[in-house]
ModelCIF file with pLDDT and N, C-alpha, C, O atoms, coordinates in Angstrom:
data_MODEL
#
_entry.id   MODEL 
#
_entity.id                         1 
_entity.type                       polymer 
_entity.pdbx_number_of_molecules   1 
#
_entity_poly.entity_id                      1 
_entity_poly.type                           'polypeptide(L)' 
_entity_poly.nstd_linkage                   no 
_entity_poly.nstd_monomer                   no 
_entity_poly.pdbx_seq_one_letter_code       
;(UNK)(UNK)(UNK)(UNK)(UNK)(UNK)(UNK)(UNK)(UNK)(UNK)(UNK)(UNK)(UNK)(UNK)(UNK)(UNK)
(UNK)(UNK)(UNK)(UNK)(UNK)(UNK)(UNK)(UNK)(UNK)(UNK)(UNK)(UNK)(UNK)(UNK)(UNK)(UNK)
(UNK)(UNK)(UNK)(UNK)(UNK)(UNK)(UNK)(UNK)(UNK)(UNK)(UNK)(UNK)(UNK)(UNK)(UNK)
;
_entity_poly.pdbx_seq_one_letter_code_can   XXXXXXXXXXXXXXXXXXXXXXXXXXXXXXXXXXXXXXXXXXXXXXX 
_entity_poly.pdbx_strand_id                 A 
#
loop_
_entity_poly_seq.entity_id 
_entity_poly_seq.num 
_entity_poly_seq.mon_id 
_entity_poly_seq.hetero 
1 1  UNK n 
1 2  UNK n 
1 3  UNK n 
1 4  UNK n 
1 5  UNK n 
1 6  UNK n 
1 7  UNK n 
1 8  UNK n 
1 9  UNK n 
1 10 UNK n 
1 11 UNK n 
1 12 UNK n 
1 13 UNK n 
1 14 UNK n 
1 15 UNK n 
1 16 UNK n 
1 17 UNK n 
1 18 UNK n 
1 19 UNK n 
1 20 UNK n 
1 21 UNK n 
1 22 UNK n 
1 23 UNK n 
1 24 UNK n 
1 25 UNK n 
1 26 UNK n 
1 27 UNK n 
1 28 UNK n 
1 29 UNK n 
1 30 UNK n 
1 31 UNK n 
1 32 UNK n 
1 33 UNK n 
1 34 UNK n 
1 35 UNK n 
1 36 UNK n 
1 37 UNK n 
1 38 UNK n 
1 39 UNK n 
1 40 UNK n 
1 41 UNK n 
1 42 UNK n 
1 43 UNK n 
1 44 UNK n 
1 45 UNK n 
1 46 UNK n 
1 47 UNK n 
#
_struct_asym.id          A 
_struct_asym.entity_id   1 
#
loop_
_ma_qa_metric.id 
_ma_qa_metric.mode 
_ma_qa_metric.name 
_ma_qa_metric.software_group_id 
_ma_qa_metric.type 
1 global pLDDT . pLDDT 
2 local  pLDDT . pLDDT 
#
_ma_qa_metric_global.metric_id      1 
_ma_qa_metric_global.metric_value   94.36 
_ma_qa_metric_global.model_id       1 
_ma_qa_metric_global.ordinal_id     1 
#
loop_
_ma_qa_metric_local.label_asym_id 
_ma_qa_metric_local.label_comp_id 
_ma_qa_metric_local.label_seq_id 
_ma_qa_metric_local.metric_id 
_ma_qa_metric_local.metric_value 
_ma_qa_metric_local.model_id 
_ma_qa_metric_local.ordinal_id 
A UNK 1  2 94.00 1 1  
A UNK 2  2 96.00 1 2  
A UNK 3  2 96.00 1 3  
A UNK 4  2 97.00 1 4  
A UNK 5  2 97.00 1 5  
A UNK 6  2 97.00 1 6  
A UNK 7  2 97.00 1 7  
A UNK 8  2 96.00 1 8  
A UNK 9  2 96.00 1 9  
A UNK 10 2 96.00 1 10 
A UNK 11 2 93.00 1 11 
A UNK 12 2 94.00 1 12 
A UNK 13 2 95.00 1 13 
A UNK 14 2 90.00 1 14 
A UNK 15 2 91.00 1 15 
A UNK 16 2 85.00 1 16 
A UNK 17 2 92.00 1 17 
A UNK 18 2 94.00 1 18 
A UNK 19 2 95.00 1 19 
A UNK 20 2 90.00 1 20 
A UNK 21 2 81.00 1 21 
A UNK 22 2 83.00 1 22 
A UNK 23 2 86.00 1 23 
A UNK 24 2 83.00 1 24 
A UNK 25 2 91.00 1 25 
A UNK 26 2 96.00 1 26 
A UNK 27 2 97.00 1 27 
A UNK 28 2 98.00 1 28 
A UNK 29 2 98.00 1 29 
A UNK 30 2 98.00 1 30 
A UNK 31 2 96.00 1 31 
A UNK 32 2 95.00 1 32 
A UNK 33 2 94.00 1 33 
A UNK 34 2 94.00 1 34 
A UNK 35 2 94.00 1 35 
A UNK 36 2 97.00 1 36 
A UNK 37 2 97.00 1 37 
A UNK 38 2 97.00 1 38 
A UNK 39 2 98.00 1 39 
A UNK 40 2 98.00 1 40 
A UNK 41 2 98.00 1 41 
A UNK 42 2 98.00 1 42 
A UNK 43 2 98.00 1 43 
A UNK 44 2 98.00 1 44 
A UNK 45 2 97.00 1 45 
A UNK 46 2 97.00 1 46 
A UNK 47 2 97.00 1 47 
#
loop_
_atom_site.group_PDB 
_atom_site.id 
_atom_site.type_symbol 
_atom_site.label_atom_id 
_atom_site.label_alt_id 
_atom_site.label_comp_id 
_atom_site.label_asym_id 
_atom_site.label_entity_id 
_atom_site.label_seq_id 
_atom_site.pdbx_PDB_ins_code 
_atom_site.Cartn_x 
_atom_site.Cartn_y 
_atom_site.Cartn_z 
_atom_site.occupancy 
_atom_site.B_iso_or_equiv 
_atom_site.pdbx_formal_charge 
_atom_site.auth_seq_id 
_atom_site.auth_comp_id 
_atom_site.auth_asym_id 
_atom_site.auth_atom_id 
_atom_site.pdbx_PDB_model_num 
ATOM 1   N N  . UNK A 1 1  ? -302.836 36.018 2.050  1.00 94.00 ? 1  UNK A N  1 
ATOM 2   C CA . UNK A 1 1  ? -304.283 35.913 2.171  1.00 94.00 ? 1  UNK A CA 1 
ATOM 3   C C  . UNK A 1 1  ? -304.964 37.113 2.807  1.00 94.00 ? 1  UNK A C  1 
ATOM 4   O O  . UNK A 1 1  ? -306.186 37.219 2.707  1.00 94.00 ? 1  UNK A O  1 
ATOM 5   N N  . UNK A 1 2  ? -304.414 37.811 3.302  1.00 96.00 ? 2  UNK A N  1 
ATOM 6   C CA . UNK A 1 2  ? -304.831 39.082 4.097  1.00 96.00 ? 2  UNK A CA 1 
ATOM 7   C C  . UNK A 1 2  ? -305.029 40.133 3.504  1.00 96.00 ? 2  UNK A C  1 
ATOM 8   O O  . UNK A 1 2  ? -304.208 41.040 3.371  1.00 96.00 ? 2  UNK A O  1 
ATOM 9   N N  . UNK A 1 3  ? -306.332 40.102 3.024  1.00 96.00 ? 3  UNK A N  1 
ATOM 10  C CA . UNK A 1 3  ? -307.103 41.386 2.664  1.00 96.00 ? 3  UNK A CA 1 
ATOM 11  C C  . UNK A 1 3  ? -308.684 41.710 3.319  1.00 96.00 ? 3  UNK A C  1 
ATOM 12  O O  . UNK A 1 3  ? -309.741 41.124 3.553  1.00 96.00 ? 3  UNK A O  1 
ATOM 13  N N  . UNK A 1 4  ? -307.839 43.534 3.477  1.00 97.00 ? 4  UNK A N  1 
ATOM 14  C CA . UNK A 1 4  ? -309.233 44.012 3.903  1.00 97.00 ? 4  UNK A CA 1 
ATOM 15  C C  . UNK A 1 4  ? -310.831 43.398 3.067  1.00 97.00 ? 4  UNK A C  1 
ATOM 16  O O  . UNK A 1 4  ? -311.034 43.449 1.853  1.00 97.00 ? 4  UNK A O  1 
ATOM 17  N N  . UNK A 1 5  ? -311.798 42.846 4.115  1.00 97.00 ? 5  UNK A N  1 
ATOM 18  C CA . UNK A 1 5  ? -313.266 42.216 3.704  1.00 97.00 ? 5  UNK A CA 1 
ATOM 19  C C  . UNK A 1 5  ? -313.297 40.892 3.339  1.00 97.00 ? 5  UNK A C  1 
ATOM 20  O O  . UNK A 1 5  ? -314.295 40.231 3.051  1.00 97.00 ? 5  UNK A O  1 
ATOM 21  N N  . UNK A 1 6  ? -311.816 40.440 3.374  1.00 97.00 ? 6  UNK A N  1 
ATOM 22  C CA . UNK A 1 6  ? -311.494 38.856 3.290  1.00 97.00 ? 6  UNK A CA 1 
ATOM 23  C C  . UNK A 1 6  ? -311.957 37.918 4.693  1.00 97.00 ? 6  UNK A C  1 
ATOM 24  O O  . UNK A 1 6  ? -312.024 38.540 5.753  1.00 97.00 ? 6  UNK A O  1 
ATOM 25  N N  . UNK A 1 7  ? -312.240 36.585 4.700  1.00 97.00 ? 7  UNK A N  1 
ATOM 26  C CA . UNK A 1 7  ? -312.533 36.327 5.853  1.00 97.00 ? 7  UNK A CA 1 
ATOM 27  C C  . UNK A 1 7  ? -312.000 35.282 6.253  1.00 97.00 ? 7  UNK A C  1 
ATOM 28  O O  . UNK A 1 7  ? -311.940 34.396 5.400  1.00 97.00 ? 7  UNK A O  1 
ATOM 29  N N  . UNK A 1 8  ? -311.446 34.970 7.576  1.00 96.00 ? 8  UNK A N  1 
ATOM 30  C CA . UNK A 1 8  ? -310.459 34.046 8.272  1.00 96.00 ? 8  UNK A CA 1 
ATOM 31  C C  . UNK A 1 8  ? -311.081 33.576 9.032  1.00 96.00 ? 8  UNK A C  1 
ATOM 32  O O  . UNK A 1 8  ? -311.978 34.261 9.524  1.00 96.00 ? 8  UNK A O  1 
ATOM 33  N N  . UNK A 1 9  ? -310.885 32.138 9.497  1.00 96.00 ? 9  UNK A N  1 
ATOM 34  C CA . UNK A 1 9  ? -311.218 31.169 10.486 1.00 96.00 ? 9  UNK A CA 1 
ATOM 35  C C  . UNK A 1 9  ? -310.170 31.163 11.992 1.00 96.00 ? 9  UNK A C  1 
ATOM 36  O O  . UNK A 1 9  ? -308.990 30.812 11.968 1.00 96.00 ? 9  UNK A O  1 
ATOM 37  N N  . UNK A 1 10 ? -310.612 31.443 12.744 1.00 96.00 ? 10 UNK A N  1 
ATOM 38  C CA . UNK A 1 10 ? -309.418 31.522 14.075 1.00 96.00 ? 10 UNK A CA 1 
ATOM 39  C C  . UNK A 1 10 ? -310.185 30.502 15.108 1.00 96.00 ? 10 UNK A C  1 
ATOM 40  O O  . UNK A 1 10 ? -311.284 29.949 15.086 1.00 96.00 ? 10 UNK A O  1 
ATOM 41  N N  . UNK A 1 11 ? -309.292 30.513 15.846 1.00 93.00 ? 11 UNK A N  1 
ATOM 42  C CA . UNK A 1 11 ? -309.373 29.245 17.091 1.00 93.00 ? 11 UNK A CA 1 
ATOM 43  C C  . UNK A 1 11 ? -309.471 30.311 18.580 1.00 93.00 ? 11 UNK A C  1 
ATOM 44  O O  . UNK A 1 11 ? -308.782 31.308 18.798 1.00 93.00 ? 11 UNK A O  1 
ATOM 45  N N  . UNK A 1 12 ? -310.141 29.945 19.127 1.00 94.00 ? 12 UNK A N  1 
ATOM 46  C CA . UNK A 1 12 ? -310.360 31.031 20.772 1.00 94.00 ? 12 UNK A CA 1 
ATOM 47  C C  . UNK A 1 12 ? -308.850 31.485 21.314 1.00 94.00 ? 12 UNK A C  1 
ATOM 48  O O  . UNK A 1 12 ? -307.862 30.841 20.961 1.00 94.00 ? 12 UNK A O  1 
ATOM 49  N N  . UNK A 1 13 ? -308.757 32.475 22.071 1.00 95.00 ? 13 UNK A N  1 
ATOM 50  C CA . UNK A 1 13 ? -307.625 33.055 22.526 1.00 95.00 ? 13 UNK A CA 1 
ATOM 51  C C  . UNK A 1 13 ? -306.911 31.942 23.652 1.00 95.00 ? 13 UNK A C  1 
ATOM 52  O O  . UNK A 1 13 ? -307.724 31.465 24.444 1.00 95.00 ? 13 UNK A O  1 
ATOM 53  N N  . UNK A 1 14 ? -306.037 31.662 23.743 1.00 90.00 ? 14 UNK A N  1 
ATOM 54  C CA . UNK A 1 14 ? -305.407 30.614 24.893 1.00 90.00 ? 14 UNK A CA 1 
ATOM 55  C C  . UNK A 1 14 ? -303.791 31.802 25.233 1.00 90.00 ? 14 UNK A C  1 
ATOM 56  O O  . UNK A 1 14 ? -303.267 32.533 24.392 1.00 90.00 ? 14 UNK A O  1 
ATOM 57  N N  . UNK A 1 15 ? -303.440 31.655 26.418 1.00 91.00 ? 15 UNK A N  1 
ATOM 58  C CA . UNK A 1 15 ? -303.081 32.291 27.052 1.00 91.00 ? 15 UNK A CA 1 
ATOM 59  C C  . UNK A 1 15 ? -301.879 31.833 27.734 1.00 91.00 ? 15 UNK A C  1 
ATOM 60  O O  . UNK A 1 15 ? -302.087 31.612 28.927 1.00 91.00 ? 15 UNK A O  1 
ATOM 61  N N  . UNK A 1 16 ? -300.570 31.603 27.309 1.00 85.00 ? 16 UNK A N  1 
ATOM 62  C CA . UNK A 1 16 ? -299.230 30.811 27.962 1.00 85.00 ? 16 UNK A CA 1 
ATOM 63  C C  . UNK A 1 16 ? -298.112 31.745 28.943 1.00 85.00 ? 16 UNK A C  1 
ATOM 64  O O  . UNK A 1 16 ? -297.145 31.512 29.667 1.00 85.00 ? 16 UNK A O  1 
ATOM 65  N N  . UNK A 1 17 ? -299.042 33.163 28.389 1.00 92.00 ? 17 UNK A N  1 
ATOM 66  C CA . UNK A 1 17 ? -298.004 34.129 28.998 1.00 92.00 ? 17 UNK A CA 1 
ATOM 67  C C  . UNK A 1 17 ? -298.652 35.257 29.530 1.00 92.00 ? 17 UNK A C  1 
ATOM 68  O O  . UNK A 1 17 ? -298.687 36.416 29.118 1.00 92.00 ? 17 UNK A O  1 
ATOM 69  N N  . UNK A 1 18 ? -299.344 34.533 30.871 1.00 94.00 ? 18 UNK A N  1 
ATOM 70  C CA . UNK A 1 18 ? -300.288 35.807 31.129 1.00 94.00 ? 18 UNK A CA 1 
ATOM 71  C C  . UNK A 1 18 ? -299.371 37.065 32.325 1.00 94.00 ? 18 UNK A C  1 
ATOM 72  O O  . UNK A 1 18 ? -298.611 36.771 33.248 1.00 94.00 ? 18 UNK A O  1 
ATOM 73  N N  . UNK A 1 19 ? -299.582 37.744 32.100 1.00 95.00 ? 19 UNK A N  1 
ATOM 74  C CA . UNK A 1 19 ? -299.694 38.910 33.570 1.00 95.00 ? 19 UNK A CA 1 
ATOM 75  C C  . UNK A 1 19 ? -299.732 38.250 35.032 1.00 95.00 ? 19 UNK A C  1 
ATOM 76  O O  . UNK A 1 19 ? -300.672 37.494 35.276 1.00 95.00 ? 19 UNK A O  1 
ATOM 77  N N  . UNK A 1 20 ? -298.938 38.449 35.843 1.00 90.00 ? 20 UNK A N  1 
ATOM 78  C CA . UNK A 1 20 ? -299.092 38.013 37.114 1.00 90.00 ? 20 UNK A CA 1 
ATOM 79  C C  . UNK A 1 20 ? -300.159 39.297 37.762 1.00 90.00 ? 20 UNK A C  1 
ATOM 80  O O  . UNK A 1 20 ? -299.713 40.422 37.990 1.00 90.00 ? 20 UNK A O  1 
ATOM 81  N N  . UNK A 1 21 ? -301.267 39.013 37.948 1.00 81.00 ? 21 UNK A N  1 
ATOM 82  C CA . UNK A 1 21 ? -302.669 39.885 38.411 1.00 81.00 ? 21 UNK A CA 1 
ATOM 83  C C  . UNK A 1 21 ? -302.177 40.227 40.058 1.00 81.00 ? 21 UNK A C  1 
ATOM 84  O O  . UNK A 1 21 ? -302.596 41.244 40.610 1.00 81.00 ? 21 UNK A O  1 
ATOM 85  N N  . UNK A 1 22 ? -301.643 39.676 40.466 1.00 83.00 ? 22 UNK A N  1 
ATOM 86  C CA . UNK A 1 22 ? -301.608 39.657 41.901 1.00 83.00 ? 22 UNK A CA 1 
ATOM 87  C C  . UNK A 1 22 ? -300.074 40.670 42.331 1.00 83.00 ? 22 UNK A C  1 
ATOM 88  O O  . UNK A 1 22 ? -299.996 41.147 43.463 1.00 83.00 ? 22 UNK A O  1 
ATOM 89  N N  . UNK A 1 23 ? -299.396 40.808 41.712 1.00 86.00 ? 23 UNK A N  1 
ATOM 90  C CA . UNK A 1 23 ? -297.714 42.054 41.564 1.00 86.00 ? 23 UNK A CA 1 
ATOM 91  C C  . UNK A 1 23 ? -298.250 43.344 41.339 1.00 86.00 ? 23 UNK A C  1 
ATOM 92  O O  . UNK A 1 23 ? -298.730 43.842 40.322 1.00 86.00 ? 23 UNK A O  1 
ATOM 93  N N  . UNK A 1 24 ? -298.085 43.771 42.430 1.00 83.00 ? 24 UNK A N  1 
ATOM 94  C CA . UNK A 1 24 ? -298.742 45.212 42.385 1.00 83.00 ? 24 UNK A CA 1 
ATOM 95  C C  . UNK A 1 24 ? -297.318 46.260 41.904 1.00 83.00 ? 24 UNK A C  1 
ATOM 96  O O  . UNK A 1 24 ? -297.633 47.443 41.776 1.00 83.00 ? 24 UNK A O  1 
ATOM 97  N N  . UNK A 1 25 ? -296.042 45.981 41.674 1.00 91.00 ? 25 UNK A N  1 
ATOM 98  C CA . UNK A 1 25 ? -295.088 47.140 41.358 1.00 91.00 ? 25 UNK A CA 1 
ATOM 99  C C  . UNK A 1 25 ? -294.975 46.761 40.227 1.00 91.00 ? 25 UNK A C  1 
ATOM 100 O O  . UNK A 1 25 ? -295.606 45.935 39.568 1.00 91.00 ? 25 UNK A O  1 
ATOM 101 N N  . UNK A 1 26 ? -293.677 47.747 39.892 1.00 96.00 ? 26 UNK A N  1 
ATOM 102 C CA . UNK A 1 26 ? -293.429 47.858 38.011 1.00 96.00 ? 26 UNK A CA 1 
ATOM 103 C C  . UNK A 1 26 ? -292.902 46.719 37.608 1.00 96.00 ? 26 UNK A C  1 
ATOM 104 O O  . UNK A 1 26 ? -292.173 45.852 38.090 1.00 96.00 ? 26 UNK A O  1 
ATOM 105 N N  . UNK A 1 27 ? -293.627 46.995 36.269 1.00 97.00 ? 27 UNK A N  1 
ATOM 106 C CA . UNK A 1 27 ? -293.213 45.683 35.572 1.00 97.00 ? 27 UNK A CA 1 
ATOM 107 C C  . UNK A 1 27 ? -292.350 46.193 34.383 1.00 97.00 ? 27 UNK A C  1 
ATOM 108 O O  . UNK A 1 27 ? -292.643 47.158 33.677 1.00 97.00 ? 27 UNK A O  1 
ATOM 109 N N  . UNK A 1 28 ? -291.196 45.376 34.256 1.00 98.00 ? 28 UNK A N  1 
ATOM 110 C CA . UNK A 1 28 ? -290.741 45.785 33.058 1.00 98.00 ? 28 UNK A CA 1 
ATOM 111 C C  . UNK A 1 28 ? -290.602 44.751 31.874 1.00 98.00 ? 28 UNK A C  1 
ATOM 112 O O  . UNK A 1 28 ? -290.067 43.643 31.925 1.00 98.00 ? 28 UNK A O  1 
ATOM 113 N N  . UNK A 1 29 ? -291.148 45.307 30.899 1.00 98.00 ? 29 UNK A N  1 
ATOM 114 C CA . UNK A 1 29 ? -291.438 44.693 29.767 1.00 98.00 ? 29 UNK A CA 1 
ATOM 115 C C  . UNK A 1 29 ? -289.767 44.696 28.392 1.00 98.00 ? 29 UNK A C  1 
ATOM 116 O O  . UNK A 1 29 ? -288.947 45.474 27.903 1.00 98.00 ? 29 UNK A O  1 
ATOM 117 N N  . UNK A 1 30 ? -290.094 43.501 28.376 1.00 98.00 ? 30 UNK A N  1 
ATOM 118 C CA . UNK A 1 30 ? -288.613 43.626 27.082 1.00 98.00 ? 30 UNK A CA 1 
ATOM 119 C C  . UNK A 1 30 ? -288.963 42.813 25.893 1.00 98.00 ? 30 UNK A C  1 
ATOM 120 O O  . UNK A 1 30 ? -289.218 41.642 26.173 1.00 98.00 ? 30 UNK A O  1 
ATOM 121 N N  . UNK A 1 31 ? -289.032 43.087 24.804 1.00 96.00 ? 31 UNK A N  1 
ATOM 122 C CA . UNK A 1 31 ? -289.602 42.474 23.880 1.00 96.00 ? 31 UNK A CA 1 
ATOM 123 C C  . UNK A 1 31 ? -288.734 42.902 22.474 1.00 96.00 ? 31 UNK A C  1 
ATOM 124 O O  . UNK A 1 31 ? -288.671 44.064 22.071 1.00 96.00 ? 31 UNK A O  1 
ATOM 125 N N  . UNK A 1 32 ? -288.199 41.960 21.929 1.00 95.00 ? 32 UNK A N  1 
ATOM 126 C CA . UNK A 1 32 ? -287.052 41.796 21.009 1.00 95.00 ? 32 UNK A CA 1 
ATOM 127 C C  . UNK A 1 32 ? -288.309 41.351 19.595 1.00 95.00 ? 32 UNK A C  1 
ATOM 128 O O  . UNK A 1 32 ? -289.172 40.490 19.422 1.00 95.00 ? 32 UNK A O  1 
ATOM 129 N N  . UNK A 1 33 ? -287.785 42.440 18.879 1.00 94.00 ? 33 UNK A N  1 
ATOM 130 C CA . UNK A 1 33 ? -288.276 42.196 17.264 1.00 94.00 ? 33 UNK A CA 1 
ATOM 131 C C  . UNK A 1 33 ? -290.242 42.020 17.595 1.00 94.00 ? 33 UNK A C  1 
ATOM 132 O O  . UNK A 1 33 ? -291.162 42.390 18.323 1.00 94.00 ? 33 UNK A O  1 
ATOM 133 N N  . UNK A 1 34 ? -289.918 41.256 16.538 1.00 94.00 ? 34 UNK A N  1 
ATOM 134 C CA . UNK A 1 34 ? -291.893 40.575 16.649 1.00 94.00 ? 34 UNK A CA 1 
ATOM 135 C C  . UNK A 1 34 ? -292.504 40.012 17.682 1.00 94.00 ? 34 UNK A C  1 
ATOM 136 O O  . UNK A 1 34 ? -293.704 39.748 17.766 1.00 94.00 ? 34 UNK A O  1 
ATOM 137 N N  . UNK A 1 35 ? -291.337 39.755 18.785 1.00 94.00 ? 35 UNK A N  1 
ATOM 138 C CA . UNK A 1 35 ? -291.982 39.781 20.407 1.00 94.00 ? 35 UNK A CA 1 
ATOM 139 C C  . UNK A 1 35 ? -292.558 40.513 20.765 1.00 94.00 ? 35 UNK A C  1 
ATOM 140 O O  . UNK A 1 35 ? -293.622 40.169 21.279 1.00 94.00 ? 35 UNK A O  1 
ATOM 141 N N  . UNK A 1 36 ? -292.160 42.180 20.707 1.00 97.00 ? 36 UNK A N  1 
ATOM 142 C CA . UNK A 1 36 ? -292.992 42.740 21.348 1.00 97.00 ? 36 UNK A CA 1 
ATOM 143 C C  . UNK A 1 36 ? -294.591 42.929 21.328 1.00 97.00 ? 36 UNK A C  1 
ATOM 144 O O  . UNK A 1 36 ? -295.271 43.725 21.976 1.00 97.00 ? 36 UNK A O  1 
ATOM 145 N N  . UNK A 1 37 ? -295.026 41.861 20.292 1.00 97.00 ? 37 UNK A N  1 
ATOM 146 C CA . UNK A 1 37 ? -296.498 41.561 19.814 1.00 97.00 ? 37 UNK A CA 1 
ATOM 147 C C  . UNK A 1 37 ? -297.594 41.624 21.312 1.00 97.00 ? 37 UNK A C  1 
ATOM 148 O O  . UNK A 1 37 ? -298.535 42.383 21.547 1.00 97.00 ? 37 UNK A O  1 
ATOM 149 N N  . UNK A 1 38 ? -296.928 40.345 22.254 1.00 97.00 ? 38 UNK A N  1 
ATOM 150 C CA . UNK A 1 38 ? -297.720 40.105 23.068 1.00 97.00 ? 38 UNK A CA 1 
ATOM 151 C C  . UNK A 1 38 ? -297.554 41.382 24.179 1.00 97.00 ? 38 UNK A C  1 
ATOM 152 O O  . UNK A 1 38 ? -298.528 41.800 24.805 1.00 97.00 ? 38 UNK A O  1 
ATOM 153 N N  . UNK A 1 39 ? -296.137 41.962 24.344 1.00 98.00 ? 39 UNK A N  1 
ATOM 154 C CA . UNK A 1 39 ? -296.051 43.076 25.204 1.00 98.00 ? 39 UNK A CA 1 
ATOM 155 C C  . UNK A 1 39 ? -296.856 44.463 25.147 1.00 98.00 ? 39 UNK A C  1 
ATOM 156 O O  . UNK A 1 39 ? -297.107 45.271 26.041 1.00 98.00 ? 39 UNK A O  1 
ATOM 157 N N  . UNK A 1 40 ? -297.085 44.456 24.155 1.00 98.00 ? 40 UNK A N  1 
ATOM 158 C CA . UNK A 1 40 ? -298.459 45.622 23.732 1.00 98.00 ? 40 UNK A CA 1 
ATOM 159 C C  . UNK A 1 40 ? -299.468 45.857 24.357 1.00 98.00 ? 40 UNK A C  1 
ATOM 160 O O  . UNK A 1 40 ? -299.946 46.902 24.798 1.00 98.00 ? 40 UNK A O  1 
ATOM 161 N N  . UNK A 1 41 ? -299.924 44.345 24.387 1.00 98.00 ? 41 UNK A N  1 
ATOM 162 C CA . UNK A 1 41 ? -301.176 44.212 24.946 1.00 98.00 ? 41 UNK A CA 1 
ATOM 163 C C  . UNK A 1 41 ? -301.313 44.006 26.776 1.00 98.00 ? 41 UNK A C  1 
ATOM 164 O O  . UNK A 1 41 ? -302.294 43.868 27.507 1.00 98.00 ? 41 UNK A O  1 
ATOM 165 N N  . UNK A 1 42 ? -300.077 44.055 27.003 1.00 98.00 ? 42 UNK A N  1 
ATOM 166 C CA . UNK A 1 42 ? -299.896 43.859 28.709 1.00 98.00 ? 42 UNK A CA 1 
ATOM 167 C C  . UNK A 1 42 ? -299.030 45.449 28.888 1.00 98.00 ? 42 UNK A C  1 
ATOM 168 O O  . UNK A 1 42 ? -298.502 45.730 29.964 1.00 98.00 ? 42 UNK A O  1 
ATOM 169 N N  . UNK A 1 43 ? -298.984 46.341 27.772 1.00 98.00 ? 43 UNK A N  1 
ATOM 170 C CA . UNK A 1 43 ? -298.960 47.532 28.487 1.00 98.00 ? 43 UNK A CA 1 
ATOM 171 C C  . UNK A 1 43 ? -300.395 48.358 28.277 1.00 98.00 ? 43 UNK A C  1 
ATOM 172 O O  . UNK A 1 43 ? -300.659 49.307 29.016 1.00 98.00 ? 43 UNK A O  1 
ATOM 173 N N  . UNK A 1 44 ? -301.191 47.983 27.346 1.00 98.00 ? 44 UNK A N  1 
ATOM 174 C CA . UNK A 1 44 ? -302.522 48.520 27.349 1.00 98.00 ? 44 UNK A CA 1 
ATOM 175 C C  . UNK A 1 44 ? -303.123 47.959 28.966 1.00 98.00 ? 44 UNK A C  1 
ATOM 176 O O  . UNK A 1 44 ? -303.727 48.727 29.715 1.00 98.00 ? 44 UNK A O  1 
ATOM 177 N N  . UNK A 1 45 ? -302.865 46.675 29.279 1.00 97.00 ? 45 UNK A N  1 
ATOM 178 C CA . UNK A 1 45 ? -303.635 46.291 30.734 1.00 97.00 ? 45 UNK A CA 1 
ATOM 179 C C  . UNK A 1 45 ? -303.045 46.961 31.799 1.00 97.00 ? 45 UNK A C  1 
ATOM 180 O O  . UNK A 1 45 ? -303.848 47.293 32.670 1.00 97.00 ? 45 UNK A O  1 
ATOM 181 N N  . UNK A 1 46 ? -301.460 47.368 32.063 1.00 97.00 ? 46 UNK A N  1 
ATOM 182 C CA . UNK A 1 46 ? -300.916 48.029 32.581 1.00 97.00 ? 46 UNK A CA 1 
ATOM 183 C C  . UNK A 1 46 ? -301.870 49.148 32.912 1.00 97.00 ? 46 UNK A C  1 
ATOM 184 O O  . UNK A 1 46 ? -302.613 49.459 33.842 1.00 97.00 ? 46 UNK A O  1 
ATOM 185 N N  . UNK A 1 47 ? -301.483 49.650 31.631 1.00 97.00 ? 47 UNK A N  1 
ATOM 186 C CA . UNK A 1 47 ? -301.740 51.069 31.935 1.00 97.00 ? 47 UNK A CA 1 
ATOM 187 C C  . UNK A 1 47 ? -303.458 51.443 32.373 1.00 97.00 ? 47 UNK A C  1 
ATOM 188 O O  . UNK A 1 47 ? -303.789 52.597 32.647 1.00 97.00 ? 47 UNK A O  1 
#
């Protein structure tokens, strides 16, 4: 179904695996295959 100018219905962002906000040292991230989906986005906040 995924084409560019096509249009999709989504449900709000919910959140099971957030960032601990409050760990101020390194974090290390490990993300196997199509896991590393959500790790992406917690090294963009990282960084």
């Amino acid at each position: 179904r995924v084409r560019p100018g096509a249009t999709l219905a989504i449900g709000a962002p919910r959140n099971l695996f957030p960032l601990d906000t409050g760990h101020r040292g390194e974090a290390l991230l490990v993300g196997g295959g199509i896991g590393v989906t959500p790790l992406i986005a917690m090294a963009h906040t990282l960084t």
